[in-house]
C-alpha atoms as a PDB file:
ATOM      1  CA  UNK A   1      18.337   6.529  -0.975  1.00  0.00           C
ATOM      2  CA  UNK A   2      18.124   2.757  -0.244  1.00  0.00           C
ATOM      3  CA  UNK A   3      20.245   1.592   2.802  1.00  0.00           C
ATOM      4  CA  UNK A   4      23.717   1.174   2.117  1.00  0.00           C
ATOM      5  CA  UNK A   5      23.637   2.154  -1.597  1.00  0.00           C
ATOM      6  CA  UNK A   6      27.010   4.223  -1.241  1.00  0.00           C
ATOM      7  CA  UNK A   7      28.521   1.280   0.591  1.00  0.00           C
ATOM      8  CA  UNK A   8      30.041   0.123  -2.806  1.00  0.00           C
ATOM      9  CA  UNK A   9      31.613   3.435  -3.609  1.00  0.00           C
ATOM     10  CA  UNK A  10      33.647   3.244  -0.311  1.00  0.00           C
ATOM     11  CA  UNK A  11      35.442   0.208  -1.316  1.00  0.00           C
ATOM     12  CA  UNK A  12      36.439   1.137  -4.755  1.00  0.00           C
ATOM     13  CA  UNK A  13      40.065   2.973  -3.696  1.00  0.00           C
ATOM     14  CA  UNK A  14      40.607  -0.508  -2.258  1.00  0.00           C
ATOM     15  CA  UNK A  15      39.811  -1.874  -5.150  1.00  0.00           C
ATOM     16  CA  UNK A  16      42.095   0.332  -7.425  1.00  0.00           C
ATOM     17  CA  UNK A  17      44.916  -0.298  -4.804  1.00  0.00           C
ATOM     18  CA  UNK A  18      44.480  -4.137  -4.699  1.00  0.00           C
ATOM     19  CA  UNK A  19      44.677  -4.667  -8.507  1.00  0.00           C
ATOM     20  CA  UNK A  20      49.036  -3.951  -8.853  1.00  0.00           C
ATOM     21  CA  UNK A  21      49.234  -5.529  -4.616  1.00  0.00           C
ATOM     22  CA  UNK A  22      50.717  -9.121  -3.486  1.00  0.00           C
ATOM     23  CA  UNK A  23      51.615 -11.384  -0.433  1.00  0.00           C
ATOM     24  CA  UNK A  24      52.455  -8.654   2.326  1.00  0.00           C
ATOM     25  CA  UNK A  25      50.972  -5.570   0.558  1.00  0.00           C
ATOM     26  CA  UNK A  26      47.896  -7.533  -0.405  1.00  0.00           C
ATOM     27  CA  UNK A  27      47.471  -8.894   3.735  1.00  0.00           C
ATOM     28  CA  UNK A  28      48.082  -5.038   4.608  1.00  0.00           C
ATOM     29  CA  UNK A  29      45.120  -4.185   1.990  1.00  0.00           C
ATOM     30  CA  UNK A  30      42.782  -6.258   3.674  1.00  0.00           C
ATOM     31  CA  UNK A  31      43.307  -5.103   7.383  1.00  0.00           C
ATOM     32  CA  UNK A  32      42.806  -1.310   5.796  1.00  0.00           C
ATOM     33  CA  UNK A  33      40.199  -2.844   4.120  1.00  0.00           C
ATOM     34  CA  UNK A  34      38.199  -3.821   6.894  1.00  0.00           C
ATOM     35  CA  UNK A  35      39.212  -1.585   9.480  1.00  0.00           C
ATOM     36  CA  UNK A  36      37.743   1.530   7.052  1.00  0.00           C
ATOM     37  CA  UNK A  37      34.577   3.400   8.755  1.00  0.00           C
ATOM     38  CA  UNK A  38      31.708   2.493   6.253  1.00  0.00           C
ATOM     39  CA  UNK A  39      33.312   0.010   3.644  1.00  0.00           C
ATOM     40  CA  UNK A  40      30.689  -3.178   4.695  1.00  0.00           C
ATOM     41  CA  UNK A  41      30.878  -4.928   1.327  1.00  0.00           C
ATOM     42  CA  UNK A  42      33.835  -6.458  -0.100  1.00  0.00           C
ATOM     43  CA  UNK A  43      33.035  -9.069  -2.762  1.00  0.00           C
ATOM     44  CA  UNK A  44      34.599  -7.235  -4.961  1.00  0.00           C
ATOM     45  CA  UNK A  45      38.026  -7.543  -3.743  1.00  0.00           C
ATOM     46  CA  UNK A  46      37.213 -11.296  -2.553  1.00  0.00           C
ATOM     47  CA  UNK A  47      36.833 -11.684  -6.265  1.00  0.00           C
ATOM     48  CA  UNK A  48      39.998 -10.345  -7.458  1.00  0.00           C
ATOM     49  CA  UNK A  49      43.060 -13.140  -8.726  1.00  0.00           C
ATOM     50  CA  UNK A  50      45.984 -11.491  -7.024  1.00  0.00           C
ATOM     51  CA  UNK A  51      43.726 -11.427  -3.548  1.00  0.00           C
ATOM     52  CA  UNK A  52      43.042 -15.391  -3.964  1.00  0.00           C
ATOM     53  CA  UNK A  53      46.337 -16.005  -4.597  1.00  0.00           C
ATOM     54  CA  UNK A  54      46.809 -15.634  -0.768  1.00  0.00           C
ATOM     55  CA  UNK A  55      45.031 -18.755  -0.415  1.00  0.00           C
ATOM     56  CA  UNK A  56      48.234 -20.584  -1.361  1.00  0.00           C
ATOM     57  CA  UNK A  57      50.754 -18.610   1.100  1.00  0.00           C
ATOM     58  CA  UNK A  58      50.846 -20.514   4.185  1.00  0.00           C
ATOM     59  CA  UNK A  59      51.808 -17.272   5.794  1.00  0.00           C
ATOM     60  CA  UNK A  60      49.088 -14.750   4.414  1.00  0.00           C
ATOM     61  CA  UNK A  61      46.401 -17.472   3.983  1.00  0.00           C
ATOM     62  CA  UNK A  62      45.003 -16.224   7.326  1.00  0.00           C
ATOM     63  CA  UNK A  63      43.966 -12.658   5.702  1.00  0.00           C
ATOM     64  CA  UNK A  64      42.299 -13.720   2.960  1.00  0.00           C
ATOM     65  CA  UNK A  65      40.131 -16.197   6.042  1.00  0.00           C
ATOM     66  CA  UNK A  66      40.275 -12.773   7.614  1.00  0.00           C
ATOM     67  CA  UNK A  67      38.077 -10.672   4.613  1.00  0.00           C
ATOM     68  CA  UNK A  68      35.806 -13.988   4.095  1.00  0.00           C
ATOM     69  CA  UNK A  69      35.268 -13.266   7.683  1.00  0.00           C
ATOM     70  CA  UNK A  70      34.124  -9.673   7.295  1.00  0.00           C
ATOM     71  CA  UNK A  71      32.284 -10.785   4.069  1.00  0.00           C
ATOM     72  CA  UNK A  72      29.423 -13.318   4.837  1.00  0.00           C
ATOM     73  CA  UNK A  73      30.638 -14.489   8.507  1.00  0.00           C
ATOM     74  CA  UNK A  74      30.048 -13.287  11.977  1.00  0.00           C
ATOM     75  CA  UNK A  75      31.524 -12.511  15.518  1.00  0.00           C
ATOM     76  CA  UNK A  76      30.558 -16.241  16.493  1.00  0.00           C
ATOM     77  CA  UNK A  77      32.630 -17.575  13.437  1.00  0.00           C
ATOM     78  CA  UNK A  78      35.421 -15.381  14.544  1.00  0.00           C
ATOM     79  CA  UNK A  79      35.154 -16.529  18.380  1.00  0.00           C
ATOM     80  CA  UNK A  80      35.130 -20.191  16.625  1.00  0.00           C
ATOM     81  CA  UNK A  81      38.431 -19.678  14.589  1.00  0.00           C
ATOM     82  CA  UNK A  82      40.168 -17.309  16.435  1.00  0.00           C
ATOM     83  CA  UNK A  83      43.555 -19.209  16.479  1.00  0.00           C
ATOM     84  CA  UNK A  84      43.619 -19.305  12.818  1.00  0.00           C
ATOM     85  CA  UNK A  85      42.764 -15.244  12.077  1.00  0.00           C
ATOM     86  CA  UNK A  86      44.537 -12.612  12.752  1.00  0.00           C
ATOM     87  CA  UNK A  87      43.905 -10.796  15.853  1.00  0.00           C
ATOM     88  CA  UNK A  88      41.058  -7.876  15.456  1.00  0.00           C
ATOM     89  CA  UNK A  89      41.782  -4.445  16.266  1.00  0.00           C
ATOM     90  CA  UNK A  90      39.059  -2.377  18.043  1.00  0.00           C
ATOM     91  CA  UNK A  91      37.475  -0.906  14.457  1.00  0.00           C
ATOM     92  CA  UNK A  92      37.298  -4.225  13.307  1.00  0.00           C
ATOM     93  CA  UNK A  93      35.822  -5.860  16.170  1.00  0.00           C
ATOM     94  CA  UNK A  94      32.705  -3.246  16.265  1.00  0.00           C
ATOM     95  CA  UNK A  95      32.503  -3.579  12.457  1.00  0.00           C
ATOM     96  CA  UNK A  96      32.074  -7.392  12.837  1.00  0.00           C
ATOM     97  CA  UNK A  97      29.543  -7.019  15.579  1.00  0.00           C
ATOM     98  CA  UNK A  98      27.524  -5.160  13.177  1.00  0.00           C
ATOM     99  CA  UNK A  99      27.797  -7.293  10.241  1.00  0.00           C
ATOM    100  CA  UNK A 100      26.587 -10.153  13.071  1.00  0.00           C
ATOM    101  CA  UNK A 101      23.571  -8.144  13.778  1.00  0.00           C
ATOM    102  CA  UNK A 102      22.356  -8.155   9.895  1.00  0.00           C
ATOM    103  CA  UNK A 103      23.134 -11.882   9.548  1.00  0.00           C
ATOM    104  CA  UNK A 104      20.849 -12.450  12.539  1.00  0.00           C
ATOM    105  CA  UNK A 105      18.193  -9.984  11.601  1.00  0.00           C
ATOM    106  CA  UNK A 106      17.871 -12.126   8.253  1.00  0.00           C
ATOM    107  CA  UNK A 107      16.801 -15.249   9.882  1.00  0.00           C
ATOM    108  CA  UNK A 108      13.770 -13.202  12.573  1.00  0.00           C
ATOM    109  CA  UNK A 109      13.191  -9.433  12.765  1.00  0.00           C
ATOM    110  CA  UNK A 110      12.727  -9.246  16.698  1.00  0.00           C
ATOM    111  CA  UNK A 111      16.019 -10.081  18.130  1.00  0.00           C
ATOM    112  CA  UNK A 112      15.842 -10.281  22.049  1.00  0.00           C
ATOM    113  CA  UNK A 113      18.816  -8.560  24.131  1.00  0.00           C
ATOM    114  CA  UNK A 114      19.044 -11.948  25.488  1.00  0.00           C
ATOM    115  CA  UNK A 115      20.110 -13.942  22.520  1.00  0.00           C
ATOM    116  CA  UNK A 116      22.483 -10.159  21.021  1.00  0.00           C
ATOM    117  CA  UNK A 117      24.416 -10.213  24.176  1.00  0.00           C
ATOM    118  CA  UNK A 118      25.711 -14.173  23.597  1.00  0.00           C
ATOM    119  CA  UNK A 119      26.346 -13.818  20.321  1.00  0.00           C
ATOM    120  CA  UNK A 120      28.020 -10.357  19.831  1.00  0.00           C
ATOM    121  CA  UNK A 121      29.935 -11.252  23.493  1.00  0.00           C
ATOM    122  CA  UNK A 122      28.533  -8.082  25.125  1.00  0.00           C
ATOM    123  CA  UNK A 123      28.993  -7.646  28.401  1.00  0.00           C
ATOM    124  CA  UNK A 124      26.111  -5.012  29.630  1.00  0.00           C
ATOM    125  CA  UNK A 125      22.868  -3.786  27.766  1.00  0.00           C
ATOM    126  CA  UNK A 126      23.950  -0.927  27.715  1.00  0.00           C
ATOM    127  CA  UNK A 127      26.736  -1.197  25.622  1.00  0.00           C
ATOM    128  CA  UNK A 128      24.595  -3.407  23.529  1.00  0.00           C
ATOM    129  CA  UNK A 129      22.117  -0.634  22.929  1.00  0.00           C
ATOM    130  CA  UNK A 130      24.831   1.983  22.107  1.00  0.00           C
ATOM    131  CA  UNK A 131      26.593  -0.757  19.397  1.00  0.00           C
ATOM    132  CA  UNK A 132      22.937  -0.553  17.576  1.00  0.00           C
ATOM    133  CA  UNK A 133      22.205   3.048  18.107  1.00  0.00           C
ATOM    134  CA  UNK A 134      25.677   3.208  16.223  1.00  0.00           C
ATOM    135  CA  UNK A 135      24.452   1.121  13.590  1.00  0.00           C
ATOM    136  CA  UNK A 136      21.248   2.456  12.495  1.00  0.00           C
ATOM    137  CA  UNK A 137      23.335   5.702  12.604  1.00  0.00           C
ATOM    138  CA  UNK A 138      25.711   4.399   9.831  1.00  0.00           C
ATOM    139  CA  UNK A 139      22.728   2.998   7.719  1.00  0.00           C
ATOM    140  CA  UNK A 140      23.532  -0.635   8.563  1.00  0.00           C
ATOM    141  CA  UNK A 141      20.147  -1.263  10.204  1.00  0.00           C
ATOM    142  CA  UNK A 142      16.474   0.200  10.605  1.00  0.00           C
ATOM    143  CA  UNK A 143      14.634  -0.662  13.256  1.00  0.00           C
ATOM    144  CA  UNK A 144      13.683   0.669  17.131  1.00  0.00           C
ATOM    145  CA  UNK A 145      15.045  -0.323  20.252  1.00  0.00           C
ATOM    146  CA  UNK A 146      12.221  -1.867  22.290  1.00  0.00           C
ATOM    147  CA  UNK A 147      13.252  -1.678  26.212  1.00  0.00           C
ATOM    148  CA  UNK A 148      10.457  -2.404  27.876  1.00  0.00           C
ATOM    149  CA  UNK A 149      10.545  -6.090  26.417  1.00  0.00           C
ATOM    150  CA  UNK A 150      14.203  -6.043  25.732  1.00  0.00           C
ATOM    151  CA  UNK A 151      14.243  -6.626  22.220  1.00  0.00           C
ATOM    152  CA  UNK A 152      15.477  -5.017  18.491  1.00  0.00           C
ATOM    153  CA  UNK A 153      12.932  -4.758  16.098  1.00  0.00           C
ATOM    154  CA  UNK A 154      14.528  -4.400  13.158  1.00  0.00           C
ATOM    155  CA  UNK A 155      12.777  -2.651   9.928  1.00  0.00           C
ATOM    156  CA  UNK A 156      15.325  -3.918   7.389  1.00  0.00           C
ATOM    157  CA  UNK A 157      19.093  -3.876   6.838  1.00  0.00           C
ATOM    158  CA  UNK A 158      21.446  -3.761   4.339  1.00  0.00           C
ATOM    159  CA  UNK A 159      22.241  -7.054   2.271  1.00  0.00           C
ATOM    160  CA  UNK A 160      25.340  -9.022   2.922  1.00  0.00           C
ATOM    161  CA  UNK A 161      27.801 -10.402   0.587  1.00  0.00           C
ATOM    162  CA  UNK A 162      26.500 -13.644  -0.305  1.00  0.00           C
ATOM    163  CA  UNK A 163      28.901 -17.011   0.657  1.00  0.00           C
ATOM    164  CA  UNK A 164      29.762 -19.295  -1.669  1.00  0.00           C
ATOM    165  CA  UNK A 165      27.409 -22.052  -2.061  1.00  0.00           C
ATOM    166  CA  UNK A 166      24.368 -19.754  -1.021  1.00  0.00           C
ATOM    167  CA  UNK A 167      23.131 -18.564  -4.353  1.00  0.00           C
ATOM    168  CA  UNK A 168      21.370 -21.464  -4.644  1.00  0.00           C
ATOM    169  CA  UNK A 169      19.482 -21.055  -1.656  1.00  0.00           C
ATOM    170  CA  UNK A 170      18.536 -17.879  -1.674  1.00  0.00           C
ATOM    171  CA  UNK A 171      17.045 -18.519  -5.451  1.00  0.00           C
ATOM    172  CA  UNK A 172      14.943 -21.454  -4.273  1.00  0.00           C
ATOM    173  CA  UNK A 173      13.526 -19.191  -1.531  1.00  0.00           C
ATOM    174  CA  UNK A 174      13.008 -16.389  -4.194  1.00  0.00           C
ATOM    175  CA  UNK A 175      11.199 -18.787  -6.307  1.00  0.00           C
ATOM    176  CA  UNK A 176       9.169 -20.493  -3.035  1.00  0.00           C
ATOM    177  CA  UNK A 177       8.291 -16.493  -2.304  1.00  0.00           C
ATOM    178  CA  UNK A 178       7.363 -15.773  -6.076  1.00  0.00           C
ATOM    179  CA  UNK A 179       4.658 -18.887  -6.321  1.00  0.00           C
ATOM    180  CA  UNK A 180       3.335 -18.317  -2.583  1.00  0.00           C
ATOM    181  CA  UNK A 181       2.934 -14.563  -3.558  1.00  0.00           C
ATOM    182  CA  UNK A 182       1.660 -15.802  -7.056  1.00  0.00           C
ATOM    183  CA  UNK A 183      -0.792 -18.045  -4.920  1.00  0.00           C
ATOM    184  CA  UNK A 184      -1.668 -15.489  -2.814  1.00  0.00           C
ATOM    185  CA  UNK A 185      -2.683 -12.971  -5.953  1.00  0.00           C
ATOM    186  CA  UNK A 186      -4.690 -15.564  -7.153  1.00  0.00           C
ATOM    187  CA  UNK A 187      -6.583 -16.279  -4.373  1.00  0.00           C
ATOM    188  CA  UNK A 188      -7.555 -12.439  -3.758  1.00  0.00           C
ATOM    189  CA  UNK A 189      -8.537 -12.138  -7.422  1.00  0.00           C
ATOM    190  CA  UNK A 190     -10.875 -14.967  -6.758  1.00  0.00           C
ATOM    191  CA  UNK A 191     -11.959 -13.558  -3.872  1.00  0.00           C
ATOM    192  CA  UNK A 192     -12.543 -10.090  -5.690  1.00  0.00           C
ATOM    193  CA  UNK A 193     -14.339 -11.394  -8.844  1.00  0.00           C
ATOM    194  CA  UNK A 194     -16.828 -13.179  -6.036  1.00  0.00           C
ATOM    195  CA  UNK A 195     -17.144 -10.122  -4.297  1.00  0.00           C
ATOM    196  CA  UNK A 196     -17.776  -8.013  -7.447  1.00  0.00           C
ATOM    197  CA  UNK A 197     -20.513 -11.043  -8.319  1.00  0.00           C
ATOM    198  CA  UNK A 198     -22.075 -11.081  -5.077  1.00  0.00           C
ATOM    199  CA  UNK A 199     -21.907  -6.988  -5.542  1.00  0.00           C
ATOM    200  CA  UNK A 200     -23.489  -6.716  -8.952  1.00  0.00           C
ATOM    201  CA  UNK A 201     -26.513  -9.663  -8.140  1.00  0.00           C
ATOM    202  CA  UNK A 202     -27.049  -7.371  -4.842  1.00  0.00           C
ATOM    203  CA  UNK A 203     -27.530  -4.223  -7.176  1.00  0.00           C
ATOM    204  CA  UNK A 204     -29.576  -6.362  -9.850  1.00  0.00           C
ATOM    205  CA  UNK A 205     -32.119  -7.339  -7.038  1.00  0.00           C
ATOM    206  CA  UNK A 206     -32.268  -4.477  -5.607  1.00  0.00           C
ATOM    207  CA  UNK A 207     -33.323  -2.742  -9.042  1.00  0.00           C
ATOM    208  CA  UNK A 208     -35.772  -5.242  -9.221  1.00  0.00           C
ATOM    209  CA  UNK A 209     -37.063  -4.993  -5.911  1.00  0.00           C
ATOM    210  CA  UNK A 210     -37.225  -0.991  -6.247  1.00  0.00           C
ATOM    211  CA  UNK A 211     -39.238  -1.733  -9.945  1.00  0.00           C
ATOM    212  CA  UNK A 212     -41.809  -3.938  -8.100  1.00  0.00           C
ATOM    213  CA  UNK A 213     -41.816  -1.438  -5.351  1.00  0.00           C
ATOM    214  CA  UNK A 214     -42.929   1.177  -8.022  1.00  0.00           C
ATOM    215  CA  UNK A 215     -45.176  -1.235  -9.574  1.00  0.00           C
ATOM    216  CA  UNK A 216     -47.402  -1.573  -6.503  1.00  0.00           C
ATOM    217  CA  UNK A 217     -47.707   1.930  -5.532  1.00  0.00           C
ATOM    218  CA  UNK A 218     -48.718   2.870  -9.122  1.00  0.00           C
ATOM    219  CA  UNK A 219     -50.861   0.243  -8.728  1.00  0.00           C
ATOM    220  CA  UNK A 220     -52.490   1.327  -5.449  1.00  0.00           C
ATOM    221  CA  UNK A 221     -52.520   4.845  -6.639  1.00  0.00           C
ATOM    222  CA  UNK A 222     -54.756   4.298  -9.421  1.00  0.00           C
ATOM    223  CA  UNK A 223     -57.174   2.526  -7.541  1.00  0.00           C
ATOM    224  CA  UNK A 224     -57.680   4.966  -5.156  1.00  0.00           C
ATOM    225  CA  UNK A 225     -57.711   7.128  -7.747  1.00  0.00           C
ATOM    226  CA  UNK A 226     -60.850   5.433  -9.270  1.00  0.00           C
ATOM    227  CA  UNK A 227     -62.205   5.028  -6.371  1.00  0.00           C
ATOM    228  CA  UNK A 228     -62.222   8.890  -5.698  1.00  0.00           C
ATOM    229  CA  UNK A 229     -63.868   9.341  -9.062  1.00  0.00           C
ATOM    230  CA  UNK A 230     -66.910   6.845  -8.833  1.00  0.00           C
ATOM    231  CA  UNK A 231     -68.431   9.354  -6.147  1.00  0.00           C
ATOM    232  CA  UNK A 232     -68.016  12.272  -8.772  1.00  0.00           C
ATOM    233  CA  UNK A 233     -69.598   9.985 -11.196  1.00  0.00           C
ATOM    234  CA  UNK A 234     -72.966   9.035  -9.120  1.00  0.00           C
ATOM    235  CA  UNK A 235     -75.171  11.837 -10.798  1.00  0.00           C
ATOM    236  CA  UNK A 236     -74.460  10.617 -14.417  1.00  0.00           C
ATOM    237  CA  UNK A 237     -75.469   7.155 -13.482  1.00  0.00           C
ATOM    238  CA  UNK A 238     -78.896   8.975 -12.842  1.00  0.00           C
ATOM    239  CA  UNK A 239     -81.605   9.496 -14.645  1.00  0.00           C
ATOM    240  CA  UNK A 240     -84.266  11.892 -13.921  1.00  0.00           C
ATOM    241  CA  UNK A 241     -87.967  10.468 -13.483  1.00  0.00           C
ATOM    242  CA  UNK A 242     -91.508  12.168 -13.331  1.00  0.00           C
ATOM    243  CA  UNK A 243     -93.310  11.396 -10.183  1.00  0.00           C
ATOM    244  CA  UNK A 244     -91.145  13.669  -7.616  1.00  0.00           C
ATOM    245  CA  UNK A 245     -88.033  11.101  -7.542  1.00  0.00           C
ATOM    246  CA  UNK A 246     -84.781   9.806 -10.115  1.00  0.00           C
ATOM    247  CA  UNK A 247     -84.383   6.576 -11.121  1.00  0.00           C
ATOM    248  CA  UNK A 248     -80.918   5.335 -12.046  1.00  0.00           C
ATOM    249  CA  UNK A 249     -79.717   3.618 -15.146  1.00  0.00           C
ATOM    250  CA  UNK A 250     -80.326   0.067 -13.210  1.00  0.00           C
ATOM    251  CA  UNK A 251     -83.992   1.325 -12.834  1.00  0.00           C
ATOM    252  CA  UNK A 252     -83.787   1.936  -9.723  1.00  0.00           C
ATOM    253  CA  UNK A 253     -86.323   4.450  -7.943  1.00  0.00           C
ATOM    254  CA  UNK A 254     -85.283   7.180  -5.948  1.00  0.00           C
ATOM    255  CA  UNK A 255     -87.422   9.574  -3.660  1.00  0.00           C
ATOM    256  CA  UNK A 256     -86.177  12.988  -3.017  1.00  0.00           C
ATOM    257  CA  UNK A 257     -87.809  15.502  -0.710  1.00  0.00           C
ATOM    258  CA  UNK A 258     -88.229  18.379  -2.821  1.00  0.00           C
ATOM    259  CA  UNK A 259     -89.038  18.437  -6.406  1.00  0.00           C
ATOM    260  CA  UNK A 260     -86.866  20.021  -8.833  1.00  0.00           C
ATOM    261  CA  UNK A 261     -86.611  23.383  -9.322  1.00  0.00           C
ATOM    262  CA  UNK A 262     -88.304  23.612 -12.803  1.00  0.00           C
ATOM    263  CA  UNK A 263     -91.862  21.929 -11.249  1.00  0.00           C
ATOM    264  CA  UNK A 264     -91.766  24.134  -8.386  1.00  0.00           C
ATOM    265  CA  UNK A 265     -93.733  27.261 -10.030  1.00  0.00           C
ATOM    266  CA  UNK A 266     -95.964  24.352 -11.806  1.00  0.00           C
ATOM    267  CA  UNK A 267     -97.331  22.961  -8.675  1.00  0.00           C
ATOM    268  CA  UNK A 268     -98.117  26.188  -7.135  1.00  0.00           C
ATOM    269  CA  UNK A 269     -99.516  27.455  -9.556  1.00  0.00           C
ATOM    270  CA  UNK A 270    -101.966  24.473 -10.146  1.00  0.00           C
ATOM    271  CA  UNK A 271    -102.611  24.331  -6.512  1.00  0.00           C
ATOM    272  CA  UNK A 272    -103.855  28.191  -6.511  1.00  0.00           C
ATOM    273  CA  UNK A 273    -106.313  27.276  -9.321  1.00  0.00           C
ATOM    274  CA  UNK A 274    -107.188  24.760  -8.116  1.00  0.00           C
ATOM    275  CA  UNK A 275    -108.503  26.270  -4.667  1.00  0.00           C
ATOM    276  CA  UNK A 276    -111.979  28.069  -5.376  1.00  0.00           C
ATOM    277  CA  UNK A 277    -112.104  32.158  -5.456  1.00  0.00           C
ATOM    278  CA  UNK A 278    -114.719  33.207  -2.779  1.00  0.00           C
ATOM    279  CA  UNK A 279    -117.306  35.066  -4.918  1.00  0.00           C
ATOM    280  CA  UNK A 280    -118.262  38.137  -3.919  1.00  0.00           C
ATOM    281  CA  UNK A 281    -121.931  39.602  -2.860  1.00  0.00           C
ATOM    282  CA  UNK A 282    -123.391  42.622  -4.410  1.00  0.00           C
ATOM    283  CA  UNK A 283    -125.670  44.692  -2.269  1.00  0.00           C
ATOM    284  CA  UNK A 284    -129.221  45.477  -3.813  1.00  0.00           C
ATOM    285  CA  UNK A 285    -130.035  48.446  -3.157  1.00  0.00           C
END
């Protein structure tokens, strides 16, 4: 549930009261009004034609001052115009205090004890802290209590009824916010389709890079892959000569030590014929 969603629903019996009230009843309205735990919102009944009709009794004038007060003022404003508002009762005093608290918190988020104790009139910190613990409680106000550096650090609140005059404003900040945000998008979908560019280039040369990478060690492969064939291929580059040696195909002579196989029985065989038989002697008798 968003913060202070249900604050709306609180101020409808209010409402339904207001619509038949006038001059006295009307003044007594708007002290229930804003005295009521959790009613925080009350544009509504600003809005309604009997309730401005108070603006022209010199006598109730001061209430309807009063519920502008609790609408879009603060504690400061009150302090301010006290002599001209009716006096504030306890309930409403600590519901105006909080109301202060989310009109400051729109202007910074961290709010220093320092500068909540002068303008909510606290006297002590620690009543300070226990006015915002009682806050975020009633779903005013998100945020932490920092005490080490003496500060509120405030999340987000709920949204204040806006004063007259102020629409305005807070459209031309809307629109400043929408065309710095717009500017902003822009920008990081720049940035994005440069990065994507830069990314898909990267990939391109590095495909490339791995291609020529293959290229080469194909290339390097095959040649030492010839070049551990040409020993294989010696003997067919030779061609077998008479002679006791092999000549290759460039006619080039080459000596070997032993003759081939085949000539082996040839040349022994030649050399034992060749050596004379001793002949032998026959006795006479």
């Amino acid at each position: 549930m968003d913060l202070g969603s249900n604050f709306p629903a609180k101020l409808e019996p209010f409402l339904l009261m207001a619509k038949s009230l006038k001059g006295a009843a009307a003044a007594k309205l708007i002290q229930d009004a804003t005295s009521a735990p959790g009613v925080f919102v009350f544009s509504e009944l600003l809005e309604l034609p009997n309730i401005q009709e108070l603006a022209k009794s010199e006598q109730y004038a001061k209430f309807l001052s009063l519920l502008q007060l609790f609408s879009y003022k603060t504690y400061q404003d009150y302090l301010a115009h006290k002599d001209m508002l009716p006096p504030l009762n306890d309930a409403q005093t600590i519901k105006l205090k909080h109301l202060s608290i989310v009109s400051l918190a729109a202007d910074r988020r961290i709010l220093p004890y320092s500068d909540l104790l002068q303008a909510l009139g606290m006297p002590t910190i620690r009543e300070l802290e226990d006015l915002i613990i009682d806050a975020i409680y009633l779903d005013i106000l998100r945020g932490k209590l920092d005490q080490k550096e003496h500060q509120l650090e405030v999340e987000y609140t709920m949204g204040r009824d806006l004063e007259p005059g102020k629409l305005e404003e807070v459209l031309a900040a809307l629109q400043n916010w929408a065309e710095t945000t717009a500017a902003v998008l822009s920008t990081l979908d720049d940035k994005i389709n440069q990065i994507a560019a830069e990314t898909a280039k990267a990939k391109a040369d590095q495909e490339k890079h791995e291609k020529m990478l293959q290229a080469n060690l194909k290339e390097v492969y095959d040649k030492q892959k010839d070049k551990g064939l040409g020993g294989g291929m010696m003997n067919r580059r030779q061609v077998h000569v008479g002679g006791g040696g092999y000549q290759d195909k460039d006619g080039m002579h080459m000596d070997v030590d032993e003759p081939p196989e085949n000539s082996k029985g040839k040349n022994r065989k030649a050399s034992q014929e060749a050596i004379p038989k001793p002949q032998r002697k026959r006795n006479r008798i």
